[in-house]
Protein backbone atom coordinates (compact mmCIF):
# COMPACT_ATOMS: atom_id res chain seq x y z
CA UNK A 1 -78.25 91.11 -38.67
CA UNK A 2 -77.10 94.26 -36.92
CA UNK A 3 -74.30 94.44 -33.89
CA UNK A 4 -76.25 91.27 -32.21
CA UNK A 5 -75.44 87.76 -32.28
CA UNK A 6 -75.95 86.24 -35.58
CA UNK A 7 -78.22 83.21 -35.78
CA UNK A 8 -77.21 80.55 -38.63
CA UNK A 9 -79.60 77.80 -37.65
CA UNK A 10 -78.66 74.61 -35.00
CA UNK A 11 -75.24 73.39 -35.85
CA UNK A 12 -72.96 70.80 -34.07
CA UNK A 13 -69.17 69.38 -33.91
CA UNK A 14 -68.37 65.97 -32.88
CA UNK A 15 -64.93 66.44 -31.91
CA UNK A 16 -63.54 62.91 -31.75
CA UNK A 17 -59.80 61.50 -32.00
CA UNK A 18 -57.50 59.42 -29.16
CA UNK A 19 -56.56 60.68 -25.68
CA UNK A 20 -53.74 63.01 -25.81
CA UNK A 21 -54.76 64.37 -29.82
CA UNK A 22 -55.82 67.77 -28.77
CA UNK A 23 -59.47 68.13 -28.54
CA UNK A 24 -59.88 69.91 -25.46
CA UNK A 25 -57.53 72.43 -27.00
CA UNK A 26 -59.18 72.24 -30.14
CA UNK A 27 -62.40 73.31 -28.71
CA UNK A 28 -61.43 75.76 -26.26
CA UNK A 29 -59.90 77.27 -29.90
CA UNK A 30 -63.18 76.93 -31.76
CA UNK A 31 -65.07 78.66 -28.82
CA UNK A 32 -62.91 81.71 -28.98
CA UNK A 33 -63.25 82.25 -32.66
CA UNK A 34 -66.85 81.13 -33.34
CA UNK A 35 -67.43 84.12 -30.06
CA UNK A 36 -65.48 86.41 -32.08
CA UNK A 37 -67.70 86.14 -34.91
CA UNK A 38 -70.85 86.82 -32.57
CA UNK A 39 -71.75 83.42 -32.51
CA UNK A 40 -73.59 81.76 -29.41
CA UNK A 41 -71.44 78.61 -29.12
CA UNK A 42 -72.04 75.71 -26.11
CA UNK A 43 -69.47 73.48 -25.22
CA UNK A 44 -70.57 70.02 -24.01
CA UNK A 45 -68.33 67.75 -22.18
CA UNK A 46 -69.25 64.01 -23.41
CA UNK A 47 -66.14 62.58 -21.51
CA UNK A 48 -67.39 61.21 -18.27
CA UNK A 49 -63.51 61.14 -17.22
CA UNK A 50 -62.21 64.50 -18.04
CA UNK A 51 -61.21 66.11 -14.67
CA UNK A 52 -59.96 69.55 -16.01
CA UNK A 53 -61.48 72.03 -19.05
CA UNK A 54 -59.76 75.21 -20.02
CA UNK A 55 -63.16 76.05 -21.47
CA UNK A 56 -66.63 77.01 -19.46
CA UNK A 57 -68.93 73.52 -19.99
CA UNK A 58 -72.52 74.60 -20.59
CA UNK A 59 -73.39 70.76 -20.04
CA UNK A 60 -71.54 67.87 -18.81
CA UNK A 61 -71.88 64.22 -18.81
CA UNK A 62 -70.38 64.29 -15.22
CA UNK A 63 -73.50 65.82 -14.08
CA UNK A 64 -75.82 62.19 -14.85
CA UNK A 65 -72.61 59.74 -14.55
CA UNK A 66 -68.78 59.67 -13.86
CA UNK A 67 -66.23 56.65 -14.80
CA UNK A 68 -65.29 57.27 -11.22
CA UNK A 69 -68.50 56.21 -9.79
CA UNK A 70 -69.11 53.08 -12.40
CA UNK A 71 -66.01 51.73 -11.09
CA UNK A 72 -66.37 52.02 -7.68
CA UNK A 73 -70.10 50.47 -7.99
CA UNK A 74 -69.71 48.01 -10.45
CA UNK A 75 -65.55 47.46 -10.08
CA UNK A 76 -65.01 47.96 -13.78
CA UNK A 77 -61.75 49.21 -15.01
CA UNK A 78 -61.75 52.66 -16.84
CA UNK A 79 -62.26 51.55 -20.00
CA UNK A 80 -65.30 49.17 -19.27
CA UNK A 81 -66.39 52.40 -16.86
CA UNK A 82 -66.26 54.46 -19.81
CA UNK A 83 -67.92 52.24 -22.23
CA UNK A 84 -70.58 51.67 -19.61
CA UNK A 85 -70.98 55.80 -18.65
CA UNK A 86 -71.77 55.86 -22.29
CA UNK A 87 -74.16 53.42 -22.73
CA UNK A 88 -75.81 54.68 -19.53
CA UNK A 89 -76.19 58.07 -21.75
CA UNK A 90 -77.46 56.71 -24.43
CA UNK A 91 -80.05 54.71 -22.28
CA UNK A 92 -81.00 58.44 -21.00
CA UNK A 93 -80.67 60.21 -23.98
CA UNK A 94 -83.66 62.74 -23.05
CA UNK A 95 -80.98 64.03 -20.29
CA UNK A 96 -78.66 65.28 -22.41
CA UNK A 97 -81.78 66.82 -25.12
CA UNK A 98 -83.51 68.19 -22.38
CA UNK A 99 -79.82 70.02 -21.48
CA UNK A 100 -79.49 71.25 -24.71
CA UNK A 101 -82.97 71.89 -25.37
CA UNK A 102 -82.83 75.79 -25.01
CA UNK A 103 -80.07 76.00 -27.06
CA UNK A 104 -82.23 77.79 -29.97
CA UNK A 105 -79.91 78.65 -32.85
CA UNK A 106 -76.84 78.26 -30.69
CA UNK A 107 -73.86 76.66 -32.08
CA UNK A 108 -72.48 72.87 -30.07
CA UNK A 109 -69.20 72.06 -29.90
CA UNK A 110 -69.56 68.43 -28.33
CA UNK A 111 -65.72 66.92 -26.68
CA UNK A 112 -66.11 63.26 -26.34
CA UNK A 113 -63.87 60.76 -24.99
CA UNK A 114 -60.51 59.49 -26.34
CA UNK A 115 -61.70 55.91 -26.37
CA UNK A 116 -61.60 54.88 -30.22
CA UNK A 117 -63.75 51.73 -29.78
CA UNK A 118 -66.60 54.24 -29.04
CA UNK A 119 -66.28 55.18 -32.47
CA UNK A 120 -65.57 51.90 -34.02
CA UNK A 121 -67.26 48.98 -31.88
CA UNK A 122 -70.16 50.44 -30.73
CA UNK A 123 -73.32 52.46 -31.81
CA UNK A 124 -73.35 54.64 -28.95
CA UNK A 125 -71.91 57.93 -30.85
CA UNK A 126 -74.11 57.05 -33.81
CA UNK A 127 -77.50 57.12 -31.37
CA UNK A 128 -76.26 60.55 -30.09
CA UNK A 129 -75.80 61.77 -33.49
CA UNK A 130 -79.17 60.76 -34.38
CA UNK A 131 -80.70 62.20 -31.33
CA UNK A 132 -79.14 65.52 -32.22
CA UNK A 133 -80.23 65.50 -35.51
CA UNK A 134 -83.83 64.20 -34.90
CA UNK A 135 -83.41 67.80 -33.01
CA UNK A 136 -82.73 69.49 -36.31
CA UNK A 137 -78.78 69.78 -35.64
CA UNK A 138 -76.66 70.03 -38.89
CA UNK A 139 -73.80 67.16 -37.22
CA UNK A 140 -70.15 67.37 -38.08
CA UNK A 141 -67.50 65.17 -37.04
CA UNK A 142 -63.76 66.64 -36.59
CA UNK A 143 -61.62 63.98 -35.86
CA UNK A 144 -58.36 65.09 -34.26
CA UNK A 145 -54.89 62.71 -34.73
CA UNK A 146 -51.67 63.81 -33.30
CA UNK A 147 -49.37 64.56 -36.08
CA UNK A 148 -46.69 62.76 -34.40
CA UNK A 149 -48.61 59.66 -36.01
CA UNK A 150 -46.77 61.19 -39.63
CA UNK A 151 -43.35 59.93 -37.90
CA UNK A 152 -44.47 56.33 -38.10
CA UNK A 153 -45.95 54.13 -40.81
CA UNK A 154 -47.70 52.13 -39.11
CA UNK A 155 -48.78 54.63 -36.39
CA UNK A 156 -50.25 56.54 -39.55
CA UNK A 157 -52.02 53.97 -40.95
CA UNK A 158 -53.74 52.92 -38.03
CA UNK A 159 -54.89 56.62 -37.22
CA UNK A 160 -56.28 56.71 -40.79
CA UNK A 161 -57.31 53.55 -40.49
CA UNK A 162 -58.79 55.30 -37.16
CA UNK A 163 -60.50 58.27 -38.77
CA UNK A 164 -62.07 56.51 -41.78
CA UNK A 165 -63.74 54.04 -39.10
CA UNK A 166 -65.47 57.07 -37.38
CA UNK A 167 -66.39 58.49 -40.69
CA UNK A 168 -67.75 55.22 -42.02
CA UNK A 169 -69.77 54.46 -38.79
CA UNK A 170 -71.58 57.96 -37.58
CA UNK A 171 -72.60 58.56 -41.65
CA UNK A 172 -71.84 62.49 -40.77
CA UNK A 173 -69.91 65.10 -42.63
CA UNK A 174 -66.57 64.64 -41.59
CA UNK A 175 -62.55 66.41 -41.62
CA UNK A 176 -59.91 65.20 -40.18
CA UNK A 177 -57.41 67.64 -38.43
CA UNK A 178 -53.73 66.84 -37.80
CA UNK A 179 -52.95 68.39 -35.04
CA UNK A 180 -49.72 69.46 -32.27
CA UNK A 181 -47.69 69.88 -36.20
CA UNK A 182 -45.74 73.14 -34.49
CA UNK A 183 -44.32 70.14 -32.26
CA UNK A 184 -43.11 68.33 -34.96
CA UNK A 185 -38.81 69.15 -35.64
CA UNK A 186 -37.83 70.30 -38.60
CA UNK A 187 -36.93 67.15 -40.21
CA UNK A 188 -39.55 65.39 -39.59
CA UNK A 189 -41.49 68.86 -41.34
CA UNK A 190 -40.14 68.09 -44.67
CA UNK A 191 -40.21 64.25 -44.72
């Protein structure tokens, strides 16, 4: 492979979980590393309601459709703005191929939206999953849940709950990744 860029075949991440979990941070993360290793990595912003990235976006939903601009045309709320930017993707599907289309080998790291119903409700993740493998992508799903759900039964059992919906429904490898832990105290560490 030599001192270039090492090519390992079309790979993706679906990184999934509720608002506030961590998955902008978990990407900007998994960018750093998988450039450390010489690996060409994209990020793609799938949230068309994220306003700030630590990361640089090589594609972004915002460019075809924004929650902002669903509800001042149609006067949905953000969640029915949301669901609707997403079905509007999925009705233009070739957009977001033809984006990645140069891509080659390169490695996707894909931050969607903290909405779970997009997961659990509706098809729309599991059409984009299929599109990106009908492109020969190897899909993954990482699916991100605050560890301060540990602190709470019932909290944790819906997250699981959660997790083993998005699992069930996109039919993709999947992990799950507890994540802000070095925010937990100490007693909640050894409960």
């Amino acid at each position: 492979f030599g001192q270039g860029e090492r090519k390992m075949g079309k790979h993706a991440q679906i990184v999934m979980g509720p608002a506030g979990a961590g998955k902008s941070t978990y990407c900007d993360t998994i960018s750093k590393h998988m450039e450390s290793a010489k690996r060409t990595v994209h990020l793609i912003n799938l949230d068309p309601a994220a306003e700030v990235f630590n990361y640089p976006v090589s594609v972004d939903i915002k460019d075809l459709i924004t929650v902002d601009e669903v509800m001042d045309e149609l006067q949905y709320g953000p969640n029915g703005g949301l669901v609707y930017a997403m079905e509007y993707l999925v009705e233009h599907i070739d957009w977001l191929l033809d984006e990645i289309d140069d891509f080659e080998d390169d490695y996707l790291i894909i931050d969607c939206p903290g909405q779970v119903e997009l997961y659990s409700h509706h098809p729309l993740m599991r059409t984009i999953v299929g599109a990106l493998q009908n492109l020969g992508y190897k899909v993954a799903g990482v699916y991100l849940l605050d560890s301060h759900f540990l602190t709470d039964t019932s909290k944790f059992i819906s997250g699981a709950l959660s997790c083993l919906s998005a699992m069930v429904r996109l039919e993709i490898p999947h992990i799950n990744v507890l994540t802000k832990v070095d925010l937990l105290n100490k007693k909640t560490k050894t409960r």
